[in-house]
C-alpha atoms as a PDB file:
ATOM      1  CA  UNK A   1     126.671  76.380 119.493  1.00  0.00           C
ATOM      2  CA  UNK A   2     125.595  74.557 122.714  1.00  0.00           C
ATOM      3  CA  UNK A   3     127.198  74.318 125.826  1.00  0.00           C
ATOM      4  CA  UNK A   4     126.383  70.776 128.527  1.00  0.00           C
ATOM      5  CA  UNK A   5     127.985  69.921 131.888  1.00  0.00           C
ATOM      6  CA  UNK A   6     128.662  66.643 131.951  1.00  0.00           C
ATOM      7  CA  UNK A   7     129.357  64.243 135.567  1.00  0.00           C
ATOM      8  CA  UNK A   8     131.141  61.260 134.705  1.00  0.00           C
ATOM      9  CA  UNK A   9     132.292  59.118 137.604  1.00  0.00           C
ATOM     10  CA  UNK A  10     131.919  62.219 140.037  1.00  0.00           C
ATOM     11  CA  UNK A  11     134.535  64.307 137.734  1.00  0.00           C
ATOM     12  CA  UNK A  12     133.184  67.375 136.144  1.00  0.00           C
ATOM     13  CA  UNK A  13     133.334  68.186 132.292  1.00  0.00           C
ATOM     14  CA  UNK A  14     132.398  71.183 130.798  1.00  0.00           C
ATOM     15  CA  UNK A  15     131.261  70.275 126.853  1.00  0.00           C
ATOM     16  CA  UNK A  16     130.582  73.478 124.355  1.00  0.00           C
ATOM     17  CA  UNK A  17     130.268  71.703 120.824  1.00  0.00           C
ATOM     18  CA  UNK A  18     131.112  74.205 118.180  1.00  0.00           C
ATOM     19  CA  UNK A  19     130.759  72.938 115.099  1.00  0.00           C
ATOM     20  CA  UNK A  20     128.649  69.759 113.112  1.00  0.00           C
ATOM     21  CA  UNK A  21     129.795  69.366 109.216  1.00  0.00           C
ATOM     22  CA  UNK A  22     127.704  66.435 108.064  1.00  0.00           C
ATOM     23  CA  UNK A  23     128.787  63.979 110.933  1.00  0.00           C
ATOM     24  CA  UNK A  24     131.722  65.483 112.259  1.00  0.00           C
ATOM     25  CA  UNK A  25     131.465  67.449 115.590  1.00  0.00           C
ATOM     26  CA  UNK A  26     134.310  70.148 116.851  1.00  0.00           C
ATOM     27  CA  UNK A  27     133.913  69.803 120.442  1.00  0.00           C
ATOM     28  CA  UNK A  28     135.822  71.670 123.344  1.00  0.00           C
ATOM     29  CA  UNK A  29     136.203  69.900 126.660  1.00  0.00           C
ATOM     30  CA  UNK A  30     137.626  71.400 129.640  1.00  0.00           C
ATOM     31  CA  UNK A  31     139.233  73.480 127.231  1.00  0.00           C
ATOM     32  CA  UNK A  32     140.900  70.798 125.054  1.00  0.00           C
ATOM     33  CA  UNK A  33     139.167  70.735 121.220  1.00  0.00           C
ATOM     34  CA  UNK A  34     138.341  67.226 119.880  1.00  0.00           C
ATOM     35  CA  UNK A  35     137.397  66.447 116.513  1.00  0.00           C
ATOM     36  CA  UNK A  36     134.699  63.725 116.941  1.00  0.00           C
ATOM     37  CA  UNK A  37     132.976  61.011 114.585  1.00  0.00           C
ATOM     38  CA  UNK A  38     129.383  61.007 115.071  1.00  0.00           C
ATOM     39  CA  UNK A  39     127.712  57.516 114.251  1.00  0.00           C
ATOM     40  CA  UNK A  40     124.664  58.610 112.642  1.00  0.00           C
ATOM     41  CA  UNK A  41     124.027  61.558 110.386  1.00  0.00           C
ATOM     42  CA  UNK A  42     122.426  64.910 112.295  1.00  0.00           C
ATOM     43  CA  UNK A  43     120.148  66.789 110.610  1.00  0.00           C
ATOM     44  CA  UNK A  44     121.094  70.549 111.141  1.00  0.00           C
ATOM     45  CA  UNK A  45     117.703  72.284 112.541  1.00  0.00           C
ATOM     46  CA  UNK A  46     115.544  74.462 109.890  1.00  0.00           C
ATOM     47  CA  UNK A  47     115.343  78.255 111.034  1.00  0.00           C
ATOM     48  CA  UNK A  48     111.454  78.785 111.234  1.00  0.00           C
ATOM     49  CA  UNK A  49     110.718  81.287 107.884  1.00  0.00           C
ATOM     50  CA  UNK A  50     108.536  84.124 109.104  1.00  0.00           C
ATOM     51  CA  UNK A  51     105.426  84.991 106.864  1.00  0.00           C
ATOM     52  CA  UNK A  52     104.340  89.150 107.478  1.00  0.00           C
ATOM     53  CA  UNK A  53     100.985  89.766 107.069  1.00  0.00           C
ATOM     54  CA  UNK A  54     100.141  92.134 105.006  1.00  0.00           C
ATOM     55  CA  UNK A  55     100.636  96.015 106.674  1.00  0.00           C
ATOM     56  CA  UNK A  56      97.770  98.895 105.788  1.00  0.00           C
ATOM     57  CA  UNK A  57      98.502 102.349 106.728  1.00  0.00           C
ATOM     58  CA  UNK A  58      97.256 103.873 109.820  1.00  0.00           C
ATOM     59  CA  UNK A  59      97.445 107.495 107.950  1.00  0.00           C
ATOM     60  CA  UNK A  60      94.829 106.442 105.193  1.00  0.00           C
ATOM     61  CA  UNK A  61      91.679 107.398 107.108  1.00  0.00           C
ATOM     62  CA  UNK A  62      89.419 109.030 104.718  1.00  0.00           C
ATOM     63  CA  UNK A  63      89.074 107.176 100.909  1.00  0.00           C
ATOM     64  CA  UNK A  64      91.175 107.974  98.287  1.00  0.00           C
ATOM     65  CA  UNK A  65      89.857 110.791  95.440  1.00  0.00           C
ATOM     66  CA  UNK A  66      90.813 111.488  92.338  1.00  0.00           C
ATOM     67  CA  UNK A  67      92.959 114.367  92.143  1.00  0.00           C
ATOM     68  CA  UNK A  68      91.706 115.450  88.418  1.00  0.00           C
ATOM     69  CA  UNK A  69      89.060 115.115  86.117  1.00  0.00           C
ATOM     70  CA  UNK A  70      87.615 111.303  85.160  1.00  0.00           C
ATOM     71  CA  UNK A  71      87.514 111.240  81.614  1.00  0.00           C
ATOM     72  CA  UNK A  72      83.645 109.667  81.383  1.00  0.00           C
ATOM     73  CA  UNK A  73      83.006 112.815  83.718  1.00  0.00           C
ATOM     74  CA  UNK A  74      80.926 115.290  81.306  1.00  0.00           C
ATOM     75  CA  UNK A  75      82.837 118.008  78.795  1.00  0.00           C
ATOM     76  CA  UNK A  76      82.303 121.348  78.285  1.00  0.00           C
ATOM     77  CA  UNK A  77      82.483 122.550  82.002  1.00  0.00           C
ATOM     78  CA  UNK A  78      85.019 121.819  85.493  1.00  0.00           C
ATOM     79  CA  UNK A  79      88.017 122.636  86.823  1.00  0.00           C
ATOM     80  CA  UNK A  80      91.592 121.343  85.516  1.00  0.00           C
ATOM     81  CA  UNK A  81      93.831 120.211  88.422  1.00  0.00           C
ATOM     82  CA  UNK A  82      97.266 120.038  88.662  1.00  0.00           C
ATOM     83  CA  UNK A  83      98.799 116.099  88.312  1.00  0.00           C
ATOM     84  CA  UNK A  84     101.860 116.524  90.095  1.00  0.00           C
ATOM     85  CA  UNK A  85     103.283 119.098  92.322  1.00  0.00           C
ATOM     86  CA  UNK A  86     105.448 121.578  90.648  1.00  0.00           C
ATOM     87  CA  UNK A  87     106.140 125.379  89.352  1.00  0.00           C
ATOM     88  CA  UNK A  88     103.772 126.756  86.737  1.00  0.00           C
ATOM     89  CA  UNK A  89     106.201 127.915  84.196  1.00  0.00           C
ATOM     90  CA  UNK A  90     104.141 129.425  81.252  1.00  0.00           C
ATOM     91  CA  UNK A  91     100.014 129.919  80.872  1.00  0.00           C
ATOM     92  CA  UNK A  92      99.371 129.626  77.438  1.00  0.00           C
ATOM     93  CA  UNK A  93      95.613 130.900  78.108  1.00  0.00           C
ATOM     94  CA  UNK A  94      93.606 133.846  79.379  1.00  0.00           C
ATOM     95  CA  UNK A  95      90.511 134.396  81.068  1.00  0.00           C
ATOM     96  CA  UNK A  96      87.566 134.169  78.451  1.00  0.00           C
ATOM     97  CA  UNK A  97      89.728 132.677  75.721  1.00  0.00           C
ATOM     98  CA  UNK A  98      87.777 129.636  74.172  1.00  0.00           C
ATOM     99  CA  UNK A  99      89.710 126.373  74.348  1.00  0.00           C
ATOM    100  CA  UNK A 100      89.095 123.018  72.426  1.00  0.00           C
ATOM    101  CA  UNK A 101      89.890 119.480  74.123  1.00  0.00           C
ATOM    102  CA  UNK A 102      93.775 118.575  73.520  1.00  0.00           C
ATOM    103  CA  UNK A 103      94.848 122.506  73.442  1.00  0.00           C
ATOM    104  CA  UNK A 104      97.933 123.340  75.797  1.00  0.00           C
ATOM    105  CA  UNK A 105      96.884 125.715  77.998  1.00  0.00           C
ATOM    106  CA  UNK A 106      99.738 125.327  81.189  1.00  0.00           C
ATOM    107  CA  UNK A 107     103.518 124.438  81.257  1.00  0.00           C
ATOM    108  CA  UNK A 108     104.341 123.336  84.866  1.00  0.00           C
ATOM    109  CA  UNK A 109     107.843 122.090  86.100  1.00  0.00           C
ATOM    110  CA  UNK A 110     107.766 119.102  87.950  1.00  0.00           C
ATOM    111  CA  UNK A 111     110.849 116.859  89.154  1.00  0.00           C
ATOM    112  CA  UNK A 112     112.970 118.566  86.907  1.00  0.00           C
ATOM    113  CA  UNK A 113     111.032 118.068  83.454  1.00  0.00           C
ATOM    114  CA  UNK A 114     108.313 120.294  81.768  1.00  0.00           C
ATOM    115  CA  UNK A 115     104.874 118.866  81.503  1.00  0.00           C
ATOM    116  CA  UNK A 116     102.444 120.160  79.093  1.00  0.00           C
ATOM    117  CA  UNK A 117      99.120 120.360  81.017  1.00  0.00           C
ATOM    118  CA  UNK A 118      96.414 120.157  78.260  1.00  0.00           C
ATOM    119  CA  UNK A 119      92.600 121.164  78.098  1.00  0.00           C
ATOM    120  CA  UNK A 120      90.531 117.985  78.717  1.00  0.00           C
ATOM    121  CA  UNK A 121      87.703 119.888  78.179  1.00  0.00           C
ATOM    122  CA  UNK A 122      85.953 122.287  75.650  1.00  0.00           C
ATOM    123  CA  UNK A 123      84.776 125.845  76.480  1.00  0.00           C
ATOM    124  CA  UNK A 124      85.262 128.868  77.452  1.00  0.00           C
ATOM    125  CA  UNK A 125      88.261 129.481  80.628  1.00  0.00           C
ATOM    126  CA  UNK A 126      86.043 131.632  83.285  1.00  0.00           C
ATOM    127  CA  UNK A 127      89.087 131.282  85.539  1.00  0.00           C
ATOM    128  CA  UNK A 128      92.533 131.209  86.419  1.00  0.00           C
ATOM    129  CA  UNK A 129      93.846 130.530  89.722  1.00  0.00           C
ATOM    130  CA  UNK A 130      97.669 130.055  89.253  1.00  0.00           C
ATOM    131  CA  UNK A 131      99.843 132.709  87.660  1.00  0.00           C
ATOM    132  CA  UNK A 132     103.502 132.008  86.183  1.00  0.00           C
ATOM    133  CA  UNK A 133     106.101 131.308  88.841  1.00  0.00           C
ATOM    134  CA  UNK A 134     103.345 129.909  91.264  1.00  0.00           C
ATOM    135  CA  UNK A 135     104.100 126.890  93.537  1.00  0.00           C
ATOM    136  CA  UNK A 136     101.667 124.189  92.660  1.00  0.00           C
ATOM    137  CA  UNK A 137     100.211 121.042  94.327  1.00  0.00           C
ATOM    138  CA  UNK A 138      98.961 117.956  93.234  1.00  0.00           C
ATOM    139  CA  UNK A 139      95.225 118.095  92.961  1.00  0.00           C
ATOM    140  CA  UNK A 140      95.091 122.175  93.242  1.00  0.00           C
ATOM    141  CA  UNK A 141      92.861 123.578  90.436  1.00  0.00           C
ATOM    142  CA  UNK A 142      94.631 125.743  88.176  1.00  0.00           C
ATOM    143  CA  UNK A 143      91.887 127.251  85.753  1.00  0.00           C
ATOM    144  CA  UNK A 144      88.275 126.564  85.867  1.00  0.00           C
ATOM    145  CA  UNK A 145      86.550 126.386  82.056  1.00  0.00           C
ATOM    146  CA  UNK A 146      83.011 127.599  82.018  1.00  0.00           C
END
């Protein structure tokens, strides 16, 4: 724990003190360990507990946007985006097939599960940007509905 050099009537002691259980004190002198009897209680010291501020990314330099279609955004036109990145599996659509809100219209593999992707919109699909087997990211527009 600590170590002191003592002088005591010109003779030199060399004190490391290894130990303190309530008032009891392992102590090492010259070599020689004593077991001594401390007359008052010692209070052992408090390690200081470190508070972090909170960290924000350096990378986040532009704002955050959303990566598909707000629901109070208005129907009947826009693009569908991809949620997650994965592998389009099926299209269950064609270009200038009308769709209705809820329909399935893509099957994409993501993290090992299927997802449904369904029309959030109604109208007609003008577009389709992905075709089955197609390596997908989140936020990349898979069909456009007209």
């Amino acid at each position: 724990m600590k170590k002191f050099k003592f002088t005591i009537n010109g003779n030199i002691y060399d004190v490391d003190i290894q130990n303190i259980d309530d008032n009891i004190a392992e102590i090492e002198v010259n070599g020689t360990l004593y077991k001594v009897e401390v007359d008052k209680q010692i209070q052992p010291t408090k390690t200081p507990r470190l508070v972090r501020t909170p960290s924000v990314p350096s990378t986040d330099m532009a704002p955050s946007t959303a990566k598909f279609a707000s629901p109070a955004s208005p129907k009947g036109a826009g693009n569908i985006k991809s949620p997650l990145p994965g592998l389009i599996l099926d299209l269950y659509v064609k270009p200038g097939d009308q769709v209705k809100m809820g329909q399935k219209i893509i099957l994409l593999e993501a993290m090992k599960m299927e997802n449904i992707i369904h029309a959030d919109k109604e109208g007609v699909v003008s577009s389709i940007n992905v075709s089955k087997g197609d390596n997908v990211m989140e936020g990349d527009v898979l069909l456009v509905i007209g």
